[in-house]
C-alpha atoms as a PDB file:
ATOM      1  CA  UNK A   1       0.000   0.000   0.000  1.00  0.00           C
ATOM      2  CA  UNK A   2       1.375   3.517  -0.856  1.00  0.00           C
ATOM      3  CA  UNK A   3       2.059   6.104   1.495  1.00  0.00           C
ATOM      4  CA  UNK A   4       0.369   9.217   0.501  1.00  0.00           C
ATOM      5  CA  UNK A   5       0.939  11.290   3.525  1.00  0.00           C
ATOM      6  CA  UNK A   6       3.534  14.564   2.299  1.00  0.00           C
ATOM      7  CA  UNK A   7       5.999  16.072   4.327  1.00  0.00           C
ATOM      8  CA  UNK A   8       5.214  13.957   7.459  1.00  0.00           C
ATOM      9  CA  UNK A   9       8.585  12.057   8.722  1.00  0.00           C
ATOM     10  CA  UNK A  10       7.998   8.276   8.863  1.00  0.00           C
ATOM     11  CA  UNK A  11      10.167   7.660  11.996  1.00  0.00           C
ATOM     12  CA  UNK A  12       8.790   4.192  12.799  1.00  0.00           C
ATOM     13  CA  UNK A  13       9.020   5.247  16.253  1.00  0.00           C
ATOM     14  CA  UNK A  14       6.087   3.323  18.512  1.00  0.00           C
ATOM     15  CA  UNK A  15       2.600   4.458  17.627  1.00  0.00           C
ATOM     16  CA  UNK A  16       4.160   6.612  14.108  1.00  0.00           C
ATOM     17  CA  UNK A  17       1.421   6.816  11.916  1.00  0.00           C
ATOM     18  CA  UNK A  18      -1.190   5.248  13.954  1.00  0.00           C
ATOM     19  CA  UNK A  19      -2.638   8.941  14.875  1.00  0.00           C
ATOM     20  CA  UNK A  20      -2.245  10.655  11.575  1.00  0.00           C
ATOM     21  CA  UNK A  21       0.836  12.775  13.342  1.00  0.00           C
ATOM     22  CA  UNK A  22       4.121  10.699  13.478  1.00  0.00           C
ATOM     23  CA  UNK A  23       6.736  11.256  16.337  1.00  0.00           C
ATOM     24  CA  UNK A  24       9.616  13.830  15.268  1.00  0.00           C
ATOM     25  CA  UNK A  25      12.662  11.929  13.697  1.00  0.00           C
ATOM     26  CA  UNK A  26      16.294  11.678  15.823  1.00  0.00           C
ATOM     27  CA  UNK A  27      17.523  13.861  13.045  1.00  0.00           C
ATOM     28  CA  UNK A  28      15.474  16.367  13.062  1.00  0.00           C
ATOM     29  CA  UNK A  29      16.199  16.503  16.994  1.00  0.00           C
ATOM     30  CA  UNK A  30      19.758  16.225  16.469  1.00  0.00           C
ATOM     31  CA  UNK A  31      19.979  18.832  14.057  1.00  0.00           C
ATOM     32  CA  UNK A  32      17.253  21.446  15.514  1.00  0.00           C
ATOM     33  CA  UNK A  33      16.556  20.568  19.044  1.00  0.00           C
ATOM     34  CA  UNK A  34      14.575  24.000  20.052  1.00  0.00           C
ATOM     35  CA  UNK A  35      12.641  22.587  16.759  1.00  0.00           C
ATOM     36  CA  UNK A  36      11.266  19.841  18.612  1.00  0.00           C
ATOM     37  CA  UNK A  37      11.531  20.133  21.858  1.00  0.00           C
ATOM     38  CA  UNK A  38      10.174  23.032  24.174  1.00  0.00           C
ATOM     39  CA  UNK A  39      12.301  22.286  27.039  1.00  0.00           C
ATOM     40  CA  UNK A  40      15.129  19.890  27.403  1.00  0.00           C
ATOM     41  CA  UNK A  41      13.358  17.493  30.031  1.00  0.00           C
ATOM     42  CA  UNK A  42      11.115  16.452  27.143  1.00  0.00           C
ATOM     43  CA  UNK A  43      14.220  15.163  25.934  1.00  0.00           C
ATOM     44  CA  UNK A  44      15.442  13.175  28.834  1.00  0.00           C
ATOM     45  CA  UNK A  45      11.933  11.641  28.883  1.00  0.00           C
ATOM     46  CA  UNK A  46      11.500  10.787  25.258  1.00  0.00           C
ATOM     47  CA  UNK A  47       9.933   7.519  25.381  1.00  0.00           C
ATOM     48  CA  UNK A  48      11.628   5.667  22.296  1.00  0.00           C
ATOM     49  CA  UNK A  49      14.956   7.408  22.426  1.00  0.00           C
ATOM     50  CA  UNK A  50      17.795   5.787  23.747  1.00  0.00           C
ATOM     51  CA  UNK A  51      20.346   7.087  26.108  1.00  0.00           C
ATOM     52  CA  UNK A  52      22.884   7.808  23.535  1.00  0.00           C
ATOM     53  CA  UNK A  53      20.345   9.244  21.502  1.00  0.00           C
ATOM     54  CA  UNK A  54      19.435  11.850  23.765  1.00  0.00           C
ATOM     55  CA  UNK A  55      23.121  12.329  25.041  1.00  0.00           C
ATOM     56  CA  UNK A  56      23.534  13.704  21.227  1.00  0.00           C
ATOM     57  CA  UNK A  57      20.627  15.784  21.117  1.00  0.00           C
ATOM     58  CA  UNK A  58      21.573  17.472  24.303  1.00  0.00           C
ATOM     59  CA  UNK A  59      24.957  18.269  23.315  1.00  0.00           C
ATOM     60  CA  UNK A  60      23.741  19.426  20.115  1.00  0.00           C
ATOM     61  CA  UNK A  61      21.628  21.901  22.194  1.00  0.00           C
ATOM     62  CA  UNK A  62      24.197  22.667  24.439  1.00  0.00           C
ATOM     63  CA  UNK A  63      26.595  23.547  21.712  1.00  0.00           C
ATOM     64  CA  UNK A  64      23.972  25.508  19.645  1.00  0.00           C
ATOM     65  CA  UNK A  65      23.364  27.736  23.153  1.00  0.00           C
ATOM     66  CA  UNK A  66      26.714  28.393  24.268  1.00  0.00           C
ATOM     67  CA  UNK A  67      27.503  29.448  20.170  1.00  0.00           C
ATOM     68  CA  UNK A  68      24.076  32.059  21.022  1.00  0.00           C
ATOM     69  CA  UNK A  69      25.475  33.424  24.509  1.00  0.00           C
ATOM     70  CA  UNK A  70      29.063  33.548  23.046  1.00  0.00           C
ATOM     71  CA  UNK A  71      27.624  35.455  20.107  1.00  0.00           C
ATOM     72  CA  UNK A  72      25.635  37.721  21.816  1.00  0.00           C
ATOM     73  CA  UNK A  73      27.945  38.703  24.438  1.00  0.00           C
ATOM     74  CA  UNK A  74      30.498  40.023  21.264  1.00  0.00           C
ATOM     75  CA  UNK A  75      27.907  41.168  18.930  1.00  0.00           C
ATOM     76  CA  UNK A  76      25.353  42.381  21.067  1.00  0.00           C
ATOM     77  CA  UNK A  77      26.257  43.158  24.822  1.00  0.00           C
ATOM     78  CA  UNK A  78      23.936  45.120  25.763  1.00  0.00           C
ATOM     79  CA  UNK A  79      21.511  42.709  25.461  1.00  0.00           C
ATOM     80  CA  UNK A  80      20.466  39.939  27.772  1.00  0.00           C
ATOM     81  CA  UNK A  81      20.131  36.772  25.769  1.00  0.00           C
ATOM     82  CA  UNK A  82      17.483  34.799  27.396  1.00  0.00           C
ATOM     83  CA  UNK A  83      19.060  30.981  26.953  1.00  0.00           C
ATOM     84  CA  UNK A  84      17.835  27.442  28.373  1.00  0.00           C
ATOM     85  CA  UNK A  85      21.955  26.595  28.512  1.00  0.00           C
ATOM     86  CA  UNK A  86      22.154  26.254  32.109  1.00  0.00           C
ATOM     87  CA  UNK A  87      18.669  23.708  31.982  1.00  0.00           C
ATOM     88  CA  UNK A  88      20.418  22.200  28.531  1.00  0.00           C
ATOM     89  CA  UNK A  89      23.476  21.287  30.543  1.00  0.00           C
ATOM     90  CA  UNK A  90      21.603  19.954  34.125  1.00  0.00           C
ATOM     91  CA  UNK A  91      19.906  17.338  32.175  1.00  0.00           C
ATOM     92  CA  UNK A  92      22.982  16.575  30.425  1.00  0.00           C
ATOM     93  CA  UNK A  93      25.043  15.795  32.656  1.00  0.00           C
ATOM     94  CA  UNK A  94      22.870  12.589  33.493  1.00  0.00           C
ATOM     95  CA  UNK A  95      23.819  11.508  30.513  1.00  0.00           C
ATOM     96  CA  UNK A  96      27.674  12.576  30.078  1.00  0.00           C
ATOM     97  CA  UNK A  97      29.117  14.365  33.125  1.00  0.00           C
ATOM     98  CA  UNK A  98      32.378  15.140  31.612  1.00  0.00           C
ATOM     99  CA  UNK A  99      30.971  17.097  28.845  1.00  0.00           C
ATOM    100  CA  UNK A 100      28.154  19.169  31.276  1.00  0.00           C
ATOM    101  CA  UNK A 101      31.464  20.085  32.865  1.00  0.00           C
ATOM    102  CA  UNK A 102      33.104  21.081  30.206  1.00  0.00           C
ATOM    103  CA  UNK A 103      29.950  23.106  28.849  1.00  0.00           C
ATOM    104  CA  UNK A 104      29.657  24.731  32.566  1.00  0.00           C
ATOM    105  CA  UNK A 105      33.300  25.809  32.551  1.00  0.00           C
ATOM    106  CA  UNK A 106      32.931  27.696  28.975  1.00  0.00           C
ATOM    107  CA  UNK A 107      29.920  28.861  29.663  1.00  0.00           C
ATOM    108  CA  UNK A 108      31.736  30.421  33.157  1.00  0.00           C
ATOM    109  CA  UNK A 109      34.408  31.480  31.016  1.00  0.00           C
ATOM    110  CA  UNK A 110      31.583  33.477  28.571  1.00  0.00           C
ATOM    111  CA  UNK A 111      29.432  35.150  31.365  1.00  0.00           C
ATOM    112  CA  UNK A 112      32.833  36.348  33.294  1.00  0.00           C
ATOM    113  CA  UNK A 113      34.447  38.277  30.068  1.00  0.00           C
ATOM    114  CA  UNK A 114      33.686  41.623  30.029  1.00  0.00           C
ATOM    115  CA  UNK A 115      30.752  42.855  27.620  1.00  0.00           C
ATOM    116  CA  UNK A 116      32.237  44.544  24.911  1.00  0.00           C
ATOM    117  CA  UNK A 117      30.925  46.838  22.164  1.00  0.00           C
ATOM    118  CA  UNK A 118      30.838  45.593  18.672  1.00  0.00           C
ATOM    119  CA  UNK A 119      32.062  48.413  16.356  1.00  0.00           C
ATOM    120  CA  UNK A 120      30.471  47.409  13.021  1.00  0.00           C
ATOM    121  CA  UNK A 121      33.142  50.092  11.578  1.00  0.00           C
ATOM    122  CA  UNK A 122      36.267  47.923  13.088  1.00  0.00           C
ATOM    123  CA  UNK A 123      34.824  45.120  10.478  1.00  0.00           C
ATOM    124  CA  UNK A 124      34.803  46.970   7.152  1.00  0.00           C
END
């Protein structure tokens, strides 16, 4: 029988395509977690996702929020970024200590540098 539903990811997770809406792939988690998941507990307590899966995801997060804050704090100082890093990394390090304390450190490392102003004239 063909499969006529478009654009819907066929993850053959349990229960995919039993509703009409199919579970969101480990790719599409891997590649945009904030895409799929509101908050990172949702990841730790993905029901068909193994521990290494989510171990990725979360460092995938992890790295995509500490690449915002570092951004923002050289681009855009005067801002305050609102980030989920701190969450990110407290669920990840029940999966891989090592690397929530690595992600803590450089995230210390970030928030302690002093803000400075971008001069978009320094650039060009």
């Amino acid at each position: 029988m063909k499969d006529t539903r478009i654009g819907m990811a066929l993850t053959g997770g349990p229960g995919a395509g039993t509703s009409g809406v199919s579970e969101p792939s480990f790719v599409e988690a891997l590649v945009d977690p904030t895409s799929v998941f509101r908050h990172p507990q949702e990841v730790a307590h993905h029901p068909w996702f193994t521990d290494q899966e989510k171990r990725a995801v979360l460092l995938s997060w992890a790295r995509d929020e500490l690449t915002a804050e570092q951004l923002a704090s050289k681009m855009a100082p005067e801002l305050e970024l609102t980030s989920c890093i701190d969450a990110v990394v407290e669920v990840l390090a029940h999966y891989d200590p090592l690397a929530a304390s690595e992600y803590r450190s450089a995230l210390a490392t970030i928030r302690r540098q002093p803000r400075k102003r971008f001069h978009w004239e320094a650039v060009h």
